[in-house]
Protein backbone atom coordinates (compact mmCIF):
# COMPACT_ATOMS: atom_id res chain seq x y z
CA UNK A 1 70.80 105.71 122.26
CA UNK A 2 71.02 109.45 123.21
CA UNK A 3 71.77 110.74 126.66
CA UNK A 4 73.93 111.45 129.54
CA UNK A 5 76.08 109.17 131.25
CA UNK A 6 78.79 108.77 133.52
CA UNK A 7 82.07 107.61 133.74
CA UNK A 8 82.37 106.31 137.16
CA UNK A 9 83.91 103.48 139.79
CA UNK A 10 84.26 100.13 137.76
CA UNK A 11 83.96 101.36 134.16
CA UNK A 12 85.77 101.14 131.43
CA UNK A 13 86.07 102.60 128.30
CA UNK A 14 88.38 101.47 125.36
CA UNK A 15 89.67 104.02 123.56
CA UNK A 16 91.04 102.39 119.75
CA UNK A 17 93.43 105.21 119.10
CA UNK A 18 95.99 107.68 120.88
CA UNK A 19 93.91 110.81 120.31
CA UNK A 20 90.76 109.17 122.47
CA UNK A 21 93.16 107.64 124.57
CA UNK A 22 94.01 111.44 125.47
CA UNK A 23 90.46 112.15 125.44
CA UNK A 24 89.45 109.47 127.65
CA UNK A 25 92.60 110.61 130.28
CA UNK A 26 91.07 113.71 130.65
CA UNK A 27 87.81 112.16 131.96
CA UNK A 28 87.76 112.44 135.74
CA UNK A 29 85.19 109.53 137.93
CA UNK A 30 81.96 111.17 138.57
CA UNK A 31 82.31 113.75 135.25
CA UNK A 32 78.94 113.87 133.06
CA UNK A 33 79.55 114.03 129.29
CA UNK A 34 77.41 113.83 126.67
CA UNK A 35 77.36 111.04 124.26
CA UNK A 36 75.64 108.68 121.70
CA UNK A 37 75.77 105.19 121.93
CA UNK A 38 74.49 102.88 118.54
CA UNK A 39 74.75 99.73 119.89
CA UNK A 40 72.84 98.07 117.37
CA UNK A 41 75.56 99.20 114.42
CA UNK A 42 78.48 99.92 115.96
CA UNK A 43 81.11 101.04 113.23
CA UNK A 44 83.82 98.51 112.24
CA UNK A 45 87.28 100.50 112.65
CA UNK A 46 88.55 97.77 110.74
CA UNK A 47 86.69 98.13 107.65
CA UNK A 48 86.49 102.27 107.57
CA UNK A 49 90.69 101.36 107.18
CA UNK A 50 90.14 99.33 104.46
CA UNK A 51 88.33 101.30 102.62
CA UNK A 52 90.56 104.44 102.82
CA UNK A 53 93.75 101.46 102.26
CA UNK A 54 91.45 100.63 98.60
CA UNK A 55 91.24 103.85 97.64
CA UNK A 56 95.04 104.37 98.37
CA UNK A 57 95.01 100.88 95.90
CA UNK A 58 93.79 102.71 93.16
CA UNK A 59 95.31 105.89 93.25
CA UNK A 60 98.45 103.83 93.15
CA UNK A 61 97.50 101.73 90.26
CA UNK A 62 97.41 105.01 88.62
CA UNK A 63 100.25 104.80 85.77
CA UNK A 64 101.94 107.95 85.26
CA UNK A 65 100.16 108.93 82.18
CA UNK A 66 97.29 107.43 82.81
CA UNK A 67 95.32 109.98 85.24
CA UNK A 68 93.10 110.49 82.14
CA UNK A 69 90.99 106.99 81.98
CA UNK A 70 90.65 107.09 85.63
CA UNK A 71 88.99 110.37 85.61
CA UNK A 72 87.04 109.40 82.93
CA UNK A 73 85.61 106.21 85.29
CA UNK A 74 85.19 108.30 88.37
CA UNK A 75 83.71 110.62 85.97
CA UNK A 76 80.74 108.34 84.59
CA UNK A 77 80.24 107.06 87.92
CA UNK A 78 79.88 110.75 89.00
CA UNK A 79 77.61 112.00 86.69
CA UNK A 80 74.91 109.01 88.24
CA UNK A 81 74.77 111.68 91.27
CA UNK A 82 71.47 113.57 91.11
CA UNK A 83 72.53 116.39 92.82
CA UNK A 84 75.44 118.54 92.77
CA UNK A 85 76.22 120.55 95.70
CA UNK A 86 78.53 123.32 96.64
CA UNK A 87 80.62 122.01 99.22
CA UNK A 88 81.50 118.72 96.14
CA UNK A 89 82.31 121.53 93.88
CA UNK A 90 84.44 123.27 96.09
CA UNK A 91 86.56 120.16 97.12
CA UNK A 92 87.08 119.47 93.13
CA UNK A 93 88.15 123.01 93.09
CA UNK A 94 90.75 122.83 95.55
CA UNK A 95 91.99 119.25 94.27
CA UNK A 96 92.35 120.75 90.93
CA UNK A 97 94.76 123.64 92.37
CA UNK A 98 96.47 121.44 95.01
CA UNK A 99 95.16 123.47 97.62
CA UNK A 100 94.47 121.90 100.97
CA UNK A 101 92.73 125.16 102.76
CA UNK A 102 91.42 128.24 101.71
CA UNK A 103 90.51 129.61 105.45
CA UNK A 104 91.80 132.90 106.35
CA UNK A 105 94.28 131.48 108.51
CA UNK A 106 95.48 129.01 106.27
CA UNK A 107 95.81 131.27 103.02
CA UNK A 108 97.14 134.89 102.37
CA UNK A 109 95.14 137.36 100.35
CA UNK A 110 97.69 137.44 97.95
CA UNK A 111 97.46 133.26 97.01
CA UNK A 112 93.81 133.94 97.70
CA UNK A 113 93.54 136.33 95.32
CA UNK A 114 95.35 133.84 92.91
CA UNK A 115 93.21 131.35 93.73
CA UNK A 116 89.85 132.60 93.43
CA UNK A 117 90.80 134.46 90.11
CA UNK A 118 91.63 130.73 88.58
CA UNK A 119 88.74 129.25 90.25
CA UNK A 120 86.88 131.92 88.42
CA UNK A 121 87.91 130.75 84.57
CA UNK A 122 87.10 127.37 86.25
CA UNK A 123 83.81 127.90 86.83
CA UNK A 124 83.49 130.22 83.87
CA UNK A 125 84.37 127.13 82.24
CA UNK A 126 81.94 124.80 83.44
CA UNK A 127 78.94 127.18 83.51
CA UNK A 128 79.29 127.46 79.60
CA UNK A 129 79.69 123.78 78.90
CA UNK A 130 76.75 123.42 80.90
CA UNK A 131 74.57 126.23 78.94
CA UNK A 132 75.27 125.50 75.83
């Protein structure tokens, strides 16, 4: 459901965290915001924490020496994906640097520069495995 709707005398909304709990304090009676409501599948807060908890599971199941086989699972699984876009290549990228950011305001030119000229044999890299 898609629309307008106000937050007025006698309702309530229940805010699950402190950041909407903020949000929600800022919401005067009588204010119109705009929202979405799917009240036929609401999300389960419950179970989008256990899934982040599972992958924390097998990241720590990780032995030390062991990163290897893991990739190598992920990796299979991975390569069932028909299509490869940018914006997966790009967080792969970053992982493999241990970079969190590269915005402007995040990043000097000078790491920048570092980082793009790795990224570069990276990518250099993969292009040629992938045309030959």
């Amino acid at each position: 459901m898609r629309g307008e709707w106000t937050v007025g005398e006698g309702m309530t909304l229940s805010p699950d965290d402190a950041t909407r709990k903020r949000m929600v304090r800022l919401l005067m009676p009588g204010l119109q915001v705009a929202g979405q409501l799917d009240l036929d599948h609401p999300r389960s807060l419950p179970q989008h924490r256990r899934y982040f908890a599972r992958l924390g599971e097998v990241a720590d199941s990780v032995p030390e020496h062991g990163a290897r086989e893991v990739w190598a699972a992920v990796f299979d699984d991975l390569s069932q994906i028909e299509g490869i876009d940018p914006e997966l290549l790009h967080e792969a990228v970053k992982r493999i640097y241990g970079i969190t950011s590269i915005a402007f305001i995040k990043m000097g030119q000078s790491d920048a520069c570092k980082f793009y000229n790795a990224a570069d044999e990276l990518l250099d890299r993969w292009l040629s495995r992938l045309q030959s």
